[in-house]
N, C-alpha and C. Protein backbone atom coordinates (compact mmCIF):
# COMPACT_ATOMS: atom_id res chain seq x y z
N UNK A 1 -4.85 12.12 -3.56
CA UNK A 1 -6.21 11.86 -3.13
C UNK A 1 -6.16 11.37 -1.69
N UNK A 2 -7.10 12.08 -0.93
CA UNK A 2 -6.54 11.68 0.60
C UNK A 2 -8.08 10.95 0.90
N UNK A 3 -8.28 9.61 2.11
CA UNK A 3 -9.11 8.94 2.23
C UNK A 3 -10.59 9.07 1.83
N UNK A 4 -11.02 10.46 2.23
CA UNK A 4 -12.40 11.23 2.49
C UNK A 4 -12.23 11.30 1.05
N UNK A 5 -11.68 11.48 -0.06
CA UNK A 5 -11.61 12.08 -1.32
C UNK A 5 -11.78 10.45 -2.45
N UNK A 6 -11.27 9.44 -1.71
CA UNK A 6 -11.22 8.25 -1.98
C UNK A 6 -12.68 7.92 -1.89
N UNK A 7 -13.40 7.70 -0.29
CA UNK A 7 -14.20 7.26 -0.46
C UNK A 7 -15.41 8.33 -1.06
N UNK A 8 -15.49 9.43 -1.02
CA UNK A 8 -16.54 10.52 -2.05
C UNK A 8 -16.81 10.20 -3.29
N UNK A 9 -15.04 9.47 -3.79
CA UNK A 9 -15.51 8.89 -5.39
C UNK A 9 -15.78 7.52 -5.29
N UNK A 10 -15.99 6.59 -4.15
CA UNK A 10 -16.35 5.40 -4.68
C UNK A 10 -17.82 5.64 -4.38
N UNK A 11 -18.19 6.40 -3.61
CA UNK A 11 -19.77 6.15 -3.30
C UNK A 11 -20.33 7.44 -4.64
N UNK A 12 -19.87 8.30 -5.66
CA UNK A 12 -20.55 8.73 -6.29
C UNK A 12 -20.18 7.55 -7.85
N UNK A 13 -18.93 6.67 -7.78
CA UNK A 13 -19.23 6.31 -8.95
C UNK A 13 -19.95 4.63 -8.81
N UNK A 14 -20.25 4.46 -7.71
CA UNK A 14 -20.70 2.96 -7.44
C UNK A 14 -22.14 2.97 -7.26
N UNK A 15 -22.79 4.07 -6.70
CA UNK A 15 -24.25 4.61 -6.32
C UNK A 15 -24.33 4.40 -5.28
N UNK A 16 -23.34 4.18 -3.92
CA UNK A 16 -23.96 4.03 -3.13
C UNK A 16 -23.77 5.00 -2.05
N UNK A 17 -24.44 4.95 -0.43
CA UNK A 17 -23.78 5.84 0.14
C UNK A 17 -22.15 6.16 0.72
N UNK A 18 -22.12 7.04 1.23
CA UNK A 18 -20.65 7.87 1.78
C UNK A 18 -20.44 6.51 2.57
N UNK A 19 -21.25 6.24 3.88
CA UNK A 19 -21.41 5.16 4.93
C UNK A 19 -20.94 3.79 4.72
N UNK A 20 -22.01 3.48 3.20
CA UNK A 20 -21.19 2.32 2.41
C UNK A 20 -19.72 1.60 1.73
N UNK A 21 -19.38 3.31 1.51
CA UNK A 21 -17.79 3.26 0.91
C UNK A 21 -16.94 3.64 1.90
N UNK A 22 -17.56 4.09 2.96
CA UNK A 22 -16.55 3.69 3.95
C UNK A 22 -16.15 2.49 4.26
N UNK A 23 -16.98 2.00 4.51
CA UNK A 23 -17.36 0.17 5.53
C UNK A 23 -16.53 -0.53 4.08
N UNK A 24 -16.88 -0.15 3.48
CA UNK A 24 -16.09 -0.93 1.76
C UNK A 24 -14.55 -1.04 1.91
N UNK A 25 -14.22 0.32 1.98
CA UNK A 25 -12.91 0.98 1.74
C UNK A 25 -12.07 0.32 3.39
N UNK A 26 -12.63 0.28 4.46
CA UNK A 26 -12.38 0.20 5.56
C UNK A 26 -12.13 -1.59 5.47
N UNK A 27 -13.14 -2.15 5.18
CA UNK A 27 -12.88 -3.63 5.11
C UNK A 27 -11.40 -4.40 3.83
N UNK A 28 -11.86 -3.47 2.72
CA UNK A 28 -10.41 -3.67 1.79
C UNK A 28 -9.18 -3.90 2.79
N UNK A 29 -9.03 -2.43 3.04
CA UNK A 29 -7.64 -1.88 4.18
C UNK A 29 -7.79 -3.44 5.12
N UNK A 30 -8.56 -3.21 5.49
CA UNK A 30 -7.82 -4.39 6.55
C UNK A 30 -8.15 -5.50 6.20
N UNK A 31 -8.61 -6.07 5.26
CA UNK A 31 -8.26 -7.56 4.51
C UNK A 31 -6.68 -7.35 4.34
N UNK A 32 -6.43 -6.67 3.43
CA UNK A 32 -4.84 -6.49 2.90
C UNK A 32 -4.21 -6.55 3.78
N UNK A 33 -4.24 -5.63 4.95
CA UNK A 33 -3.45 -5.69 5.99
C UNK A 33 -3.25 -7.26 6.70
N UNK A 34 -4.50 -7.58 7.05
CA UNK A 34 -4.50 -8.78 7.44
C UNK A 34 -3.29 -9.44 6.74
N UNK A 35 -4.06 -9.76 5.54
CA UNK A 35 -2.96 -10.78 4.42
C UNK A 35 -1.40 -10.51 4.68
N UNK A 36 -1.37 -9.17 4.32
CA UNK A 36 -0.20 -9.18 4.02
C UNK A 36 0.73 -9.25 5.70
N UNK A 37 0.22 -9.27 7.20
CA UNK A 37 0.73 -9.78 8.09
C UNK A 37 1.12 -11.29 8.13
N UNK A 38 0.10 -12.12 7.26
CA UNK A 38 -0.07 -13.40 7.31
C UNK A 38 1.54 -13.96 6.82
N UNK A 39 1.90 -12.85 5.41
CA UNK A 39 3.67 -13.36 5.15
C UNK A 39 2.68 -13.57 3.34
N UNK A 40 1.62 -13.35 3.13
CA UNK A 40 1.35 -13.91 1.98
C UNK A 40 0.99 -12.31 0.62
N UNK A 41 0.84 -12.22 0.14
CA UNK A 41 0.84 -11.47 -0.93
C UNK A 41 -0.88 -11.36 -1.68
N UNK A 42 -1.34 -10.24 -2.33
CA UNK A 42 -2.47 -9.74 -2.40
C UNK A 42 -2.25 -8.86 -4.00
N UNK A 43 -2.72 -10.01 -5.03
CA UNK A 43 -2.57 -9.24 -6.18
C UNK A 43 -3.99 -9.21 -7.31
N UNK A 44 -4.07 -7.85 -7.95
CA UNK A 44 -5.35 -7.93 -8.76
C UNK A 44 -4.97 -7.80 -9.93
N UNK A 45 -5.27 -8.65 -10.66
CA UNK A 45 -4.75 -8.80 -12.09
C UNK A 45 -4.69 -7.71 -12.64
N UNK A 46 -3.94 -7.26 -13.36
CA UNK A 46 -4.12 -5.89 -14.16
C UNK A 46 -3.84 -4.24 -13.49
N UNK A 47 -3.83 -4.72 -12.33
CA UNK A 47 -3.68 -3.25 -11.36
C UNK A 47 -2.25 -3.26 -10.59
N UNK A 48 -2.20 -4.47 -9.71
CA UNK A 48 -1.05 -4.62 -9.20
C UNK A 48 -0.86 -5.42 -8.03
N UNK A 49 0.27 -5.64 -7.37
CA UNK A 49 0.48 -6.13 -6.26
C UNK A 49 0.67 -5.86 -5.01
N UNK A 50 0.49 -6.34 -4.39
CA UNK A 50 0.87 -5.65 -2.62
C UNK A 50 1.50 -7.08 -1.89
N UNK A 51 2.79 -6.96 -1.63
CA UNK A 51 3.11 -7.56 -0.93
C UNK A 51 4.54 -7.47 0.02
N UNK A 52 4.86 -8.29 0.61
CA UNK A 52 6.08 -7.98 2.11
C UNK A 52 7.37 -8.43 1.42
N UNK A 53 8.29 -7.78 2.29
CA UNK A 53 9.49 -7.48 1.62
C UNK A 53 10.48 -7.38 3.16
N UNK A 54 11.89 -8.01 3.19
CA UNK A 54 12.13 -7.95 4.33
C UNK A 54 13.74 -7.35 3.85
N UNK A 55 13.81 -6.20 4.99
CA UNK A 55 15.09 -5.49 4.28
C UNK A 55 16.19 -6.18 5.68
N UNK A 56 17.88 -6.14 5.29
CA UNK A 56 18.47 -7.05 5.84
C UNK A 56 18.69 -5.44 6.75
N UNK A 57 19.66 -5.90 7.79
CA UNK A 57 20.19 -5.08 8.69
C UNK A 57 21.28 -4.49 7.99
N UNK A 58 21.75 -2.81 8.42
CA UNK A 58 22.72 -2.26 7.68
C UNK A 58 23.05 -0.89 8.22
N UNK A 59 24.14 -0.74 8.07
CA UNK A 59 24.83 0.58 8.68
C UNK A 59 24.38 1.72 8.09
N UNK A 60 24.01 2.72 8.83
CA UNK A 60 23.82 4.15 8.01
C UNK A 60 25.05 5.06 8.72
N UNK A 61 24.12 6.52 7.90
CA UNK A 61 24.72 7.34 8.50
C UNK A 61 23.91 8.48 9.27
N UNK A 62 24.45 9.05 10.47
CA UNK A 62 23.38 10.10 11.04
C UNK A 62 23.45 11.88 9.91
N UNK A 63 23.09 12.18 9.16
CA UNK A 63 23.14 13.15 8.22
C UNK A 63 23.57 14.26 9.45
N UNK A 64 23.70 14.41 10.55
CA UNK A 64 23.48 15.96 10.89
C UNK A 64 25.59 15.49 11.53
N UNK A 65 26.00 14.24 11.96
CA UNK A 65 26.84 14.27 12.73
C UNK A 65 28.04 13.34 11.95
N UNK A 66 27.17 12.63 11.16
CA UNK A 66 28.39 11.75 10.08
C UNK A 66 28.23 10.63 10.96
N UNK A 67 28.12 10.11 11.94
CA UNK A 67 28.25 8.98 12.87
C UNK A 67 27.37 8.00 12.44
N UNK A 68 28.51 6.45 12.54
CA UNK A 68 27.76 5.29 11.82
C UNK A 68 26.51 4.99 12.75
N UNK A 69 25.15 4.71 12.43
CA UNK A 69 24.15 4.60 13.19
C UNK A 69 23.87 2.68 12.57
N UNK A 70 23.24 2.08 13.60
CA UNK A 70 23.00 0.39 13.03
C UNK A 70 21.50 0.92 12.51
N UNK A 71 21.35 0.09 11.54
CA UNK A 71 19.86 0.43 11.10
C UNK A 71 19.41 -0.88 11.21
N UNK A 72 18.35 -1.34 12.13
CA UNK A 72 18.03 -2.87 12.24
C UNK A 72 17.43 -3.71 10.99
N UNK A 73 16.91 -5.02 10.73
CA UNK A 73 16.09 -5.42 10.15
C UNK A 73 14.78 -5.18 10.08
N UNK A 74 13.94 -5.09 9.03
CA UNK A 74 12.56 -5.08 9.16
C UNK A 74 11.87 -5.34 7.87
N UNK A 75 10.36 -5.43 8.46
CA UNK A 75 9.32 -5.92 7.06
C UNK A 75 8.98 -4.78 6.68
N UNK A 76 8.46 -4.58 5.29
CA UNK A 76 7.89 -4.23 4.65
C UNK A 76 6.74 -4.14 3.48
N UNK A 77 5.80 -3.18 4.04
CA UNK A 77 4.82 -3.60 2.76
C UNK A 77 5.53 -2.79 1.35
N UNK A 78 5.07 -3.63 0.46
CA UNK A 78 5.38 -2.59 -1.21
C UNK A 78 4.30 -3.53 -2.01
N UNK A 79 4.16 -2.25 -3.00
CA UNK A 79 3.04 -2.32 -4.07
C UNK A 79 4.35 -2.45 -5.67
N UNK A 80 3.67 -3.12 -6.29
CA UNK A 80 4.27 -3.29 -7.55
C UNK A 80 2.95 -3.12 -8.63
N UNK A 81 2.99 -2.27 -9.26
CA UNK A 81 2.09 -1.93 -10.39
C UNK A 81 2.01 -3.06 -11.40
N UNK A 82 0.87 -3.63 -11.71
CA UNK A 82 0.85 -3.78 -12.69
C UNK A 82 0.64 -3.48 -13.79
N UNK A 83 0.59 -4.19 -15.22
CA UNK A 83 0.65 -3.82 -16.65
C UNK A 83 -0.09 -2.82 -17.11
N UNK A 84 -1.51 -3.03 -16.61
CA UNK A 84 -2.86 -2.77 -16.91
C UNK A 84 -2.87 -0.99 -15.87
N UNK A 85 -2.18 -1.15 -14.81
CA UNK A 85 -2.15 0.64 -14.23
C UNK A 85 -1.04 1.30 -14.93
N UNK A 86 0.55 0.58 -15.22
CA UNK A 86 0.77 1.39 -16.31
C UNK A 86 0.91 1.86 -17.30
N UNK A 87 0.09 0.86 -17.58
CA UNK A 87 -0.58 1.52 -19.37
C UNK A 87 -1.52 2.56 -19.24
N UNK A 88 -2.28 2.45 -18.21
CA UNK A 88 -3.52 3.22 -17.75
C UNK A 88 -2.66 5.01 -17.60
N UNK A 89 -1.51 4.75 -17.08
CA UNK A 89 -1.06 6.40 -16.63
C UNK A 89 -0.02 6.74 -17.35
N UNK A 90 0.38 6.13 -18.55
CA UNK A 90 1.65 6.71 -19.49
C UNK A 90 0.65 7.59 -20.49
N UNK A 91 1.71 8.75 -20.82
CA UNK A 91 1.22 9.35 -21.63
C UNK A 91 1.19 9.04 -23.13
């Protein structure tokens, strides 16, 4: 489901307009974002989590030449599902 497809279904299953579920969908995104810059974590009971994750520094490899490449440190966002989404999508 790509954004435009996101917000089409929140404004036909919420009643409101396209305009509205944008400004909706647009303010979510960057609450979260916000938060989750802050270092703090963003979870909805039953659906799941969103929060930062910091991977250590570590050697790779370049796939085309074999040559050790440094791969630096960095943050990361990740989502962790909760109970309630995967119960929702098992068959």
């Amino acid at each position: 489901m790509t954004k435009d497809e996101m917000i089409a279904a929140m404004a036909d299953s919420s009643g409101i307009s396209k305009k509205q579920a944008t400004e909706a969908l647009g303010a979510f995104m960057e609450n979260v974002t916000n938060t989750l810059k802050q270092g703090k974590k963003v979870s909805f009971s039953g659906f799941g989590t969103f929060d930062v994750s910091n991977r250590k520094a570590r050697t790779g490899r370049n796939p085309q030449t074999g040559a050790a490449i440094n791969i630096p440190a960095t943050t990361v966002p990740v989502f962790r599902a909760g109970k309630g989404l995967k119960e929702a999508i098992r068959k």
